[in-house]
N, C-alpha and C. Protein backbone atom coordinates (compact mmCIF):
# COMPACT_ATOMS: atom_id res chain seq x y z
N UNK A 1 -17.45 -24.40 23.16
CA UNK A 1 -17.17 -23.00 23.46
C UNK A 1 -16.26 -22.35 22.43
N UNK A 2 -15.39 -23.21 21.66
CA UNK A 2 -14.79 -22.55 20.66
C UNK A 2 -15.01 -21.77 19.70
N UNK A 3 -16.31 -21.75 19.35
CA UNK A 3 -16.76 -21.58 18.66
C UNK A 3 -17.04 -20.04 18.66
N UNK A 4 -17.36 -19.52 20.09
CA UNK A 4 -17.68 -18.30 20.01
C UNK A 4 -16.73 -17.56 20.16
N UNK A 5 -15.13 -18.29 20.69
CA UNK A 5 -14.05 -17.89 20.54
C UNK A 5 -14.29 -16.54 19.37
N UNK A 6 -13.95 -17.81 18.21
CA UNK A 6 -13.86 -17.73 16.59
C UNK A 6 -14.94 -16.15 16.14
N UNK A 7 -15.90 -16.61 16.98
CA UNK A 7 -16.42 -15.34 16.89
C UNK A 7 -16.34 -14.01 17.08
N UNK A 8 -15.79 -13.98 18.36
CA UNK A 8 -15.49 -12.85 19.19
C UNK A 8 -14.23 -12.41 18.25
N UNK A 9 -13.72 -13.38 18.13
CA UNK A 9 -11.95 -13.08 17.28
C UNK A 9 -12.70 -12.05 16.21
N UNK A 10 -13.57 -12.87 15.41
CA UNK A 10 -14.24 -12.02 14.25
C UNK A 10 -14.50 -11.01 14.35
N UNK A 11 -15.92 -10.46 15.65
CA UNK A 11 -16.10 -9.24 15.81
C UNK A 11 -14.97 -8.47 16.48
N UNK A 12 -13.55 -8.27 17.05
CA UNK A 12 -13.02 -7.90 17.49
C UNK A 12 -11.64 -7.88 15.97
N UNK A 13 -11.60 -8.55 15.31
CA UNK A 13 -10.87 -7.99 13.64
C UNK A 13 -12.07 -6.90 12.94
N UNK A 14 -13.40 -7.09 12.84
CA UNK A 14 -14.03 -6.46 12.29
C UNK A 14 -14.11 -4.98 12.81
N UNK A 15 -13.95 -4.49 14.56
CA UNK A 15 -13.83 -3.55 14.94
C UNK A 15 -12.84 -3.00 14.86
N UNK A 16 -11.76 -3.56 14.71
CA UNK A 16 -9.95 -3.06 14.74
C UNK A 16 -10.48 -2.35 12.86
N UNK A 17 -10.57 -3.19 11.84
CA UNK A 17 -10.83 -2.63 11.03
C UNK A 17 -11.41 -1.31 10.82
N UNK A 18 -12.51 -1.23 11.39
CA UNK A 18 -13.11 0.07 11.70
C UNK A 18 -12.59 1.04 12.38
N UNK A 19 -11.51 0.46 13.54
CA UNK A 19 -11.11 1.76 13.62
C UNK A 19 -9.27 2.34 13.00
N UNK A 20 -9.12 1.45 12.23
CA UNK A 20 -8.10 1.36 11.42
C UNK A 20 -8.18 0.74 9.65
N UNK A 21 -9.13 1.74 9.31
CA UNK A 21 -9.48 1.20 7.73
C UNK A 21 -8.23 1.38 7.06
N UNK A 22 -8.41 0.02 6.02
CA UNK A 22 -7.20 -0.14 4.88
C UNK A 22 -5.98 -1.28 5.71
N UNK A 23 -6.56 -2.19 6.62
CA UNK A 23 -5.46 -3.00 7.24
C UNK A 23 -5.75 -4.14 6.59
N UNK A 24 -7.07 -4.71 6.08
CA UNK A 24 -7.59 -5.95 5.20
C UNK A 24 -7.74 -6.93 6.68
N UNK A 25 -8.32 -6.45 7.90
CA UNK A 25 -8.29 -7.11 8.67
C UNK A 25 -10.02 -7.79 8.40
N UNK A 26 -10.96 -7.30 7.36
CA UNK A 26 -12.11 -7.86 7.04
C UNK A 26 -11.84 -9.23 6.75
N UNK A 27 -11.05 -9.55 5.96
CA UNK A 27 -11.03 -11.12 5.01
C UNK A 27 -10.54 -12.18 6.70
N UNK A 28 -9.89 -11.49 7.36
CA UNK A 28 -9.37 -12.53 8.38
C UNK A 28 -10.99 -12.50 9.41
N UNK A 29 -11.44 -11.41 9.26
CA UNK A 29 -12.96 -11.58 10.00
C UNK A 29 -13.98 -12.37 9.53
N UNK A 30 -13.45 -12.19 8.42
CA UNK A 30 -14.56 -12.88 8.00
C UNK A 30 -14.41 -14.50 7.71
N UNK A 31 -12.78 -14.92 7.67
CA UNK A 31 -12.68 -15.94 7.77
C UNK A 31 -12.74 -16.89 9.54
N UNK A 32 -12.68 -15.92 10.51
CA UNK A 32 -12.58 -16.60 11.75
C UNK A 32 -14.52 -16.27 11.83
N UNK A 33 -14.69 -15.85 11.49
CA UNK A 33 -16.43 -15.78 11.46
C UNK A 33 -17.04 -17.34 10.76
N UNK A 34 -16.53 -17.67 10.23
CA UNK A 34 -16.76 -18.73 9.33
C UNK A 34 -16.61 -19.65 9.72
N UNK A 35 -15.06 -19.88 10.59
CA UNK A 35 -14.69 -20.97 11.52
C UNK A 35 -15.51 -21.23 12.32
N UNK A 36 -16.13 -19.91 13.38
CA UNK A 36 -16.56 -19.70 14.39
C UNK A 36 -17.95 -20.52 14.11
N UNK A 37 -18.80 -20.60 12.98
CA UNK A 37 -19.93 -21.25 12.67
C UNK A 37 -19.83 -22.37 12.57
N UNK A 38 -18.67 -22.81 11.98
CA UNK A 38 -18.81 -24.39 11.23
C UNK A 38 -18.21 -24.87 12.59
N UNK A 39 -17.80 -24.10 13.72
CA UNK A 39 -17.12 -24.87 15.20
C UNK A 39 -18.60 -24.91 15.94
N UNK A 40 -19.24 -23.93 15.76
CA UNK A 40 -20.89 -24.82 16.42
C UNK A 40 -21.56 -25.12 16.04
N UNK A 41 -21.39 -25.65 14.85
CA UNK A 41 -22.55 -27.07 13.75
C UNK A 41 -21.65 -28.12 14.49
N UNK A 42 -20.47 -27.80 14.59
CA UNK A 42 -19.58 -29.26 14.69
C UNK A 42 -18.60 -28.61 16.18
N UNK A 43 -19.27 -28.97 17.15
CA UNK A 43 -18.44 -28.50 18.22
C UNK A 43 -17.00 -29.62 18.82
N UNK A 44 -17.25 -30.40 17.99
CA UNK A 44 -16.00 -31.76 18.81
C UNK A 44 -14.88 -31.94 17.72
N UNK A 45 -15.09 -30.60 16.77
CA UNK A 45 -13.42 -30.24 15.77
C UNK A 45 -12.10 -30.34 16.64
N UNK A 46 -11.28 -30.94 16.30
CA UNK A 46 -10.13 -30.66 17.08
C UNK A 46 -9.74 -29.34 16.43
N UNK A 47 -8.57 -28.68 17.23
CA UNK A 47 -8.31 -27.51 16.50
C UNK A 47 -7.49 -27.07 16.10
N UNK A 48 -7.08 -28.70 15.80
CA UNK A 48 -5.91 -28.44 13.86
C UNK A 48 -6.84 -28.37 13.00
N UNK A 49 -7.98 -29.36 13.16
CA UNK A 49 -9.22 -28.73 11.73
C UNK A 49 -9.73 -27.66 11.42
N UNK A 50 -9.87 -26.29 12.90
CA UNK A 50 -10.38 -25.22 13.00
C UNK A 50 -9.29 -24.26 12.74
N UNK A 51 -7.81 -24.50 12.89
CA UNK A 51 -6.84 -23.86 12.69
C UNK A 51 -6.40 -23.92 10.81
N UNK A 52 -6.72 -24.79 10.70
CA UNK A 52 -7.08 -25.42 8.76
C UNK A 52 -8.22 -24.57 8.45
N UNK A 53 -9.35 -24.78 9.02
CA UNK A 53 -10.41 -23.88 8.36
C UNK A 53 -10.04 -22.15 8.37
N UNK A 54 -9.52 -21.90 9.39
CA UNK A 54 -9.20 -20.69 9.21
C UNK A 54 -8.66 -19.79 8.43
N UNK A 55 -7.28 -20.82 8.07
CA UNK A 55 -6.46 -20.70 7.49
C UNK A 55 -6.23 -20.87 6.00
N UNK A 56 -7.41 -21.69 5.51
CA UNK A 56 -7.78 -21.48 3.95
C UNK A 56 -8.76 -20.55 3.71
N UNK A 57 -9.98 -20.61 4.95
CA UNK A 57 -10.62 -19.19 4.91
C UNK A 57 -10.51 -18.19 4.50
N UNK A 58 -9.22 -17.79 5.45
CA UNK A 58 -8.57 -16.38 5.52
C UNK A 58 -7.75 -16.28 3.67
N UNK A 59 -6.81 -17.28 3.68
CA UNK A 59 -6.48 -17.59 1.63
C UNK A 59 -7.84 -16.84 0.81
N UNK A 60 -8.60 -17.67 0.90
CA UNK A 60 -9.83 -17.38 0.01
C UNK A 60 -10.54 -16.05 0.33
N UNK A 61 -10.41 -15.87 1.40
CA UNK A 61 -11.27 -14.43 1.42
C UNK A 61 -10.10 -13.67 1.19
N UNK A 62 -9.11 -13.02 0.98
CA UNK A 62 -8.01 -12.26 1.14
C UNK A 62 -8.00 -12.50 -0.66
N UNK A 63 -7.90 -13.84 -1.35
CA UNK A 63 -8.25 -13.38 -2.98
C UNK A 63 -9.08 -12.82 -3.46
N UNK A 64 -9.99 -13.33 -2.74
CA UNK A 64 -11.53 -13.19 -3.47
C UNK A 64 -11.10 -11.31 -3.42
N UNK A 65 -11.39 -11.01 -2.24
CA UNK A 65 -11.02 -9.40 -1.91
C UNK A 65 -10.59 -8.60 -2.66
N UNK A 66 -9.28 -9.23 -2.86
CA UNK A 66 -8.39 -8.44 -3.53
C UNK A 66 -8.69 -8.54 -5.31
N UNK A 67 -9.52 -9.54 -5.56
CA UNK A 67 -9.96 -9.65 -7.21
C UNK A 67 -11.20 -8.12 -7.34
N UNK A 68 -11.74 -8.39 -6.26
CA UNK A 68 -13.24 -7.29 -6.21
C UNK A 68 -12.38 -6.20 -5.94
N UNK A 69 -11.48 -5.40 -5.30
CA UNK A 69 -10.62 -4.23 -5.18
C UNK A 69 -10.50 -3.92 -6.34
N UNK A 70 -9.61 -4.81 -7.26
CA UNK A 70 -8.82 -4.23 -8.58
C UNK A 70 -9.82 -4.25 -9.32
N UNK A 71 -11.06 -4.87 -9.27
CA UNK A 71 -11.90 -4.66 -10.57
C UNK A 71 -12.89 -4.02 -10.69
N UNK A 72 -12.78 -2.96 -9.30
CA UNK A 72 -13.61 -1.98 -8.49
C UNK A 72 -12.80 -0.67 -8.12
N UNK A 73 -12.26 -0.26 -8.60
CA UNK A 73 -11.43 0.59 -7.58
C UNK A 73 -12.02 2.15 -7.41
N UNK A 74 -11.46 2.15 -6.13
CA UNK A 74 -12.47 3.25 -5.23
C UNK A 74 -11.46 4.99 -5.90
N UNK A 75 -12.82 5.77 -6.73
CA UNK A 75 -12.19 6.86 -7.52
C UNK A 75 -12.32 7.88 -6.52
N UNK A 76 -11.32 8.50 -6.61
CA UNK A 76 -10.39 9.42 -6.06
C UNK A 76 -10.24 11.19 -6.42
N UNK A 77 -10.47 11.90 -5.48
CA UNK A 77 -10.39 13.12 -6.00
C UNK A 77 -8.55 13.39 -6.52
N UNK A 78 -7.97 12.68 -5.54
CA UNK A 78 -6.54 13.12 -6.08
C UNK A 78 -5.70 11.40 -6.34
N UNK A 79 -5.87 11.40 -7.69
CA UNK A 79 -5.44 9.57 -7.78
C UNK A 79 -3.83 9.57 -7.58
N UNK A 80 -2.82 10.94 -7.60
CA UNK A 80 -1.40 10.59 -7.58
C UNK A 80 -1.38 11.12 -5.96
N UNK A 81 -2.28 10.81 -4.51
CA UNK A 81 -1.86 11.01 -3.62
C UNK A 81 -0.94 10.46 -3.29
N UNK A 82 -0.54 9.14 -3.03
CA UNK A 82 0.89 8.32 -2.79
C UNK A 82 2.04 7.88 -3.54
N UNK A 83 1.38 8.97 -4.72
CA UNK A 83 2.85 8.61 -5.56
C UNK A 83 3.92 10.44 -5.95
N UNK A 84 4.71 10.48 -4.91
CA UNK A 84 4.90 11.75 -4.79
C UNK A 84 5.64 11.91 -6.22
N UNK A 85 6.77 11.23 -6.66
CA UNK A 85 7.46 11.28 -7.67
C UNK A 85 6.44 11.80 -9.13
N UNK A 86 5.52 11.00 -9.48
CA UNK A 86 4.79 11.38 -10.59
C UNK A 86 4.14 12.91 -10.14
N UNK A 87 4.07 13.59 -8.67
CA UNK A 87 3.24 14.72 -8.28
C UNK A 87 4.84 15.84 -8.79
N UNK A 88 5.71 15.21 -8.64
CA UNK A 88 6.86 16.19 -9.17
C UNK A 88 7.08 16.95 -10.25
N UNK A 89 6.56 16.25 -11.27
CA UNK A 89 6.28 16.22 -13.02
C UNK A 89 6.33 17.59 -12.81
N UNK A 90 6.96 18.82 -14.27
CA UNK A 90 6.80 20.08 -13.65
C UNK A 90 6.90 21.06 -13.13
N UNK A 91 7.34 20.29 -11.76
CA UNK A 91 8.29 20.85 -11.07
C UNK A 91 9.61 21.72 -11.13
N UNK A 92 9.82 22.94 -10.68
CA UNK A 92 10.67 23.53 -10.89
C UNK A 92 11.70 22.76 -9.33
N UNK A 93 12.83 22.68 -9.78
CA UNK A 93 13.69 22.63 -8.47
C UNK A 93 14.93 23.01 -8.89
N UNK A 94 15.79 23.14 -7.88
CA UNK A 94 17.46 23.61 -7.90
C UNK A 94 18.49 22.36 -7.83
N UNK A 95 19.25 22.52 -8.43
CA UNK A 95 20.32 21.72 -8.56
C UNK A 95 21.33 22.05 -7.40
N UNK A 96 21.24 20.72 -6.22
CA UNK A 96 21.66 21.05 -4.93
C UNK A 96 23.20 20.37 -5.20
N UNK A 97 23.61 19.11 -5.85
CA UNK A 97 25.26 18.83 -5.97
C UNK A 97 24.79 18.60 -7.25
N UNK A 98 25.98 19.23 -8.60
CA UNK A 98 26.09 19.70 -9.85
C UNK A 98 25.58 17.97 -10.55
N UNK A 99 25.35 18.11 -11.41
CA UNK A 99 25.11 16.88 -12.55
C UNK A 99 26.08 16.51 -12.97
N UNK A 100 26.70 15.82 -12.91
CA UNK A 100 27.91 15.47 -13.98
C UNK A 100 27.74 14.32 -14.52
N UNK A 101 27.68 14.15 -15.59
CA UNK A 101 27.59 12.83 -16.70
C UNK A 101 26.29 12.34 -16.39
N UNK A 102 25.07 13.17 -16.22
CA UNK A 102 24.20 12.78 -16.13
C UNK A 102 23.44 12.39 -14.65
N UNK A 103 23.96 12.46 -13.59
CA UNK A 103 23.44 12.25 -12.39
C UNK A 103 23.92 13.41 -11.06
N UNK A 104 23.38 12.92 -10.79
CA UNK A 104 23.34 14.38 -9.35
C UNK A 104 22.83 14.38 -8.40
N UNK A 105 22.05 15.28 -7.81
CA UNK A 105 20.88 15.49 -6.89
C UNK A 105 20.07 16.92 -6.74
N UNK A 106 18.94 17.12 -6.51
CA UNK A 106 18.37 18.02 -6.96
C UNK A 106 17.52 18.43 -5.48
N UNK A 107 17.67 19.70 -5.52
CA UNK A 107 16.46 20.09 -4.02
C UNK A 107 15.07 20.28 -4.24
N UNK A 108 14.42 19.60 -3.97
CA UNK A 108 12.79 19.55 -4.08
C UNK A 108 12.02 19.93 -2.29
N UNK A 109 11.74 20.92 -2.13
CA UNK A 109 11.11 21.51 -1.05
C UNK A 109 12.55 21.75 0.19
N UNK A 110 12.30 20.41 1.21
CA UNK A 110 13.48 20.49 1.77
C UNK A 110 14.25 19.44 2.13
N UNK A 111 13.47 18.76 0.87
CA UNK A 111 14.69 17.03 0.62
C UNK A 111 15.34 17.30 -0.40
N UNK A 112 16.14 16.05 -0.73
CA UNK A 112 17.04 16.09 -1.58
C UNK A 112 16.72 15.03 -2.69
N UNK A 113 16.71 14.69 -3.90
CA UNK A 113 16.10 13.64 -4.69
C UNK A 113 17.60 13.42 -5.46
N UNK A 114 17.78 12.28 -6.13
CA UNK A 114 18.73 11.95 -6.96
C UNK A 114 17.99 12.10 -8.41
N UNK A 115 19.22 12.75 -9.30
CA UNK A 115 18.67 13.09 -10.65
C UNK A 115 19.21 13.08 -11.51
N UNK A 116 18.84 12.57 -12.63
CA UNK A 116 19.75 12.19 -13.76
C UNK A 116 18.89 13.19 -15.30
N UNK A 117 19.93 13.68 -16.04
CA UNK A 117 19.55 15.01 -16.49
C UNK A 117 21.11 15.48 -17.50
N UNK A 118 20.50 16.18 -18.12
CA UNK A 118 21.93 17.20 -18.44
C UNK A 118 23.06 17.89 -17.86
N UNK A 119 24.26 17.58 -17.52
CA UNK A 119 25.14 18.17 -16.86
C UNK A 119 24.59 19.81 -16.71
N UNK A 120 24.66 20.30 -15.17
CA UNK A 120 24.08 21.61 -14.68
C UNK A 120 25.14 21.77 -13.11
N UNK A 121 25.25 22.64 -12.94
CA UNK A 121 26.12 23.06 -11.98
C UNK A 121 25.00 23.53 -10.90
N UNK A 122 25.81 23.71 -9.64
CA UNK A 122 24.62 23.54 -8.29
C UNK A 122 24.67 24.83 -8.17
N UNK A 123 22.87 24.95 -8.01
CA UNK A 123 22.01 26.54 -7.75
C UNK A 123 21.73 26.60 -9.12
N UNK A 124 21.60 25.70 -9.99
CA UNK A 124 20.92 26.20 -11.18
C UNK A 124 19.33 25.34 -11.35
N UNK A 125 18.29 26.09 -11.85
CA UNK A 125 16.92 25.40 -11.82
C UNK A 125 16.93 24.69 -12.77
N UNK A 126 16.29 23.49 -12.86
CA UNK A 126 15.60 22.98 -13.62
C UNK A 126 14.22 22.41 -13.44
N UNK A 127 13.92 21.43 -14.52
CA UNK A 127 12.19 20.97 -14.72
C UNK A 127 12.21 19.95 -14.57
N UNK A 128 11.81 19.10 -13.26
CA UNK A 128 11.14 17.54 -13.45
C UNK A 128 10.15 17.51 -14.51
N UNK A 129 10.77 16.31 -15.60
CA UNK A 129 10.26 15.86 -16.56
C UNK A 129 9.46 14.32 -16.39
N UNK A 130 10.29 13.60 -15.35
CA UNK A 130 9.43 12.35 -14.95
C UNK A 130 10.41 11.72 -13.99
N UNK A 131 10.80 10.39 -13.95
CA UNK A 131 11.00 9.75 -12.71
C UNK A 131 11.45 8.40 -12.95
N UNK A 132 12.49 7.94 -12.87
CA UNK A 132 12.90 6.36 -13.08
C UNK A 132 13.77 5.63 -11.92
N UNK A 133 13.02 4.79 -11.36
CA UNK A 133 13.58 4.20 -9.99
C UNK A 133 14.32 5.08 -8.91
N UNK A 134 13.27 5.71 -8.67
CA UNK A 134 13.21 6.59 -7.37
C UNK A 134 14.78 7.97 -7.65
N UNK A 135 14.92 7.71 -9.33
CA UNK A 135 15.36 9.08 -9.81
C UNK A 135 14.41 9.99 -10.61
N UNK A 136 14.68 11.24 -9.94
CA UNK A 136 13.99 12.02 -10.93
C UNK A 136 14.29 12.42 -12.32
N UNK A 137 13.86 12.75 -13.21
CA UNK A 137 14.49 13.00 -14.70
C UNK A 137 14.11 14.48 -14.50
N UNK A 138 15.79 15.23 -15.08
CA UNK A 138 15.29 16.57 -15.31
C UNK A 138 15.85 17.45 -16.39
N UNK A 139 15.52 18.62 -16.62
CA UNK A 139 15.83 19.19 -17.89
C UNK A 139 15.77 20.52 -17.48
N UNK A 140 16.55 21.64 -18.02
CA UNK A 140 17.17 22.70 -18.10
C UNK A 140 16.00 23.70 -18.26
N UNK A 141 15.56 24.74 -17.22
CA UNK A 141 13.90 25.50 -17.80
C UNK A 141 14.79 26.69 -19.03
């Protein structure tokens, strides 16, 4: 009977996937799918062997995956959606506490970003130029 366990596990990761795409819950489906077969060719596995099969399964499909992702990647109408910092570039914003010796903080919509830049006193604009560890770089418009 384990076997269809393994299965059900499968189709029930494969549906969670579907209704939650981008969780990589496929590679674990597809590895308890796998179990689920080789447990009814061979139904008298104990199930440290089926808990082993799974479990290199799931290894191997989760590389394999992730090799075909990066050497595939799915093109995009907007490729800097999750990278807000590089969407800043440009950017005009205000200097919310002054720069001094190069660091500060700067108002971008209705957060606040840390920024390193030319000494500027607060309420004066400047230009995101780019971005270095979650500081923005900016310069005087």
């Amino acid at each position: 009977m384990s076997g269809w366990y393994w299965l059900a596990a499968a189709a029930l990761l494969g549906l969670t996937e579907l209704a939650a795409p981008g969780l990589y819950l496929v590679f674990f489906a597809a590895a308890a799918a796998l179990t689920g077969l080789l447990t009814l060719v061979s139904p008298d596995a104990p199930m440290v062997l089926q808990a082993t099969c799974f479990a290199l399964a799931s290894i191997a499909a989760v590389v394999v995956g992730r090799r075909l992702y990066h050497a595939r990647p799915v093109p995009t109408a907007d490729p800097l959606l999750n990278d807000r910092a590089e969407r800043l570039i440009g950017t005009a914003v205000v200097v919310e506490e002054p720069i001094v010796g190069g660091r500060g903080r700067v108002r971008v919509g209705d957060g606040g970003w840390p920024a390193v830049g030319p000494d500027a006193p607060a309420g004066k604009m400047m230009r995101v130029i780019g971005h270095d560890d979650g500081e923005l770089v900016v310069e005087s418009i």
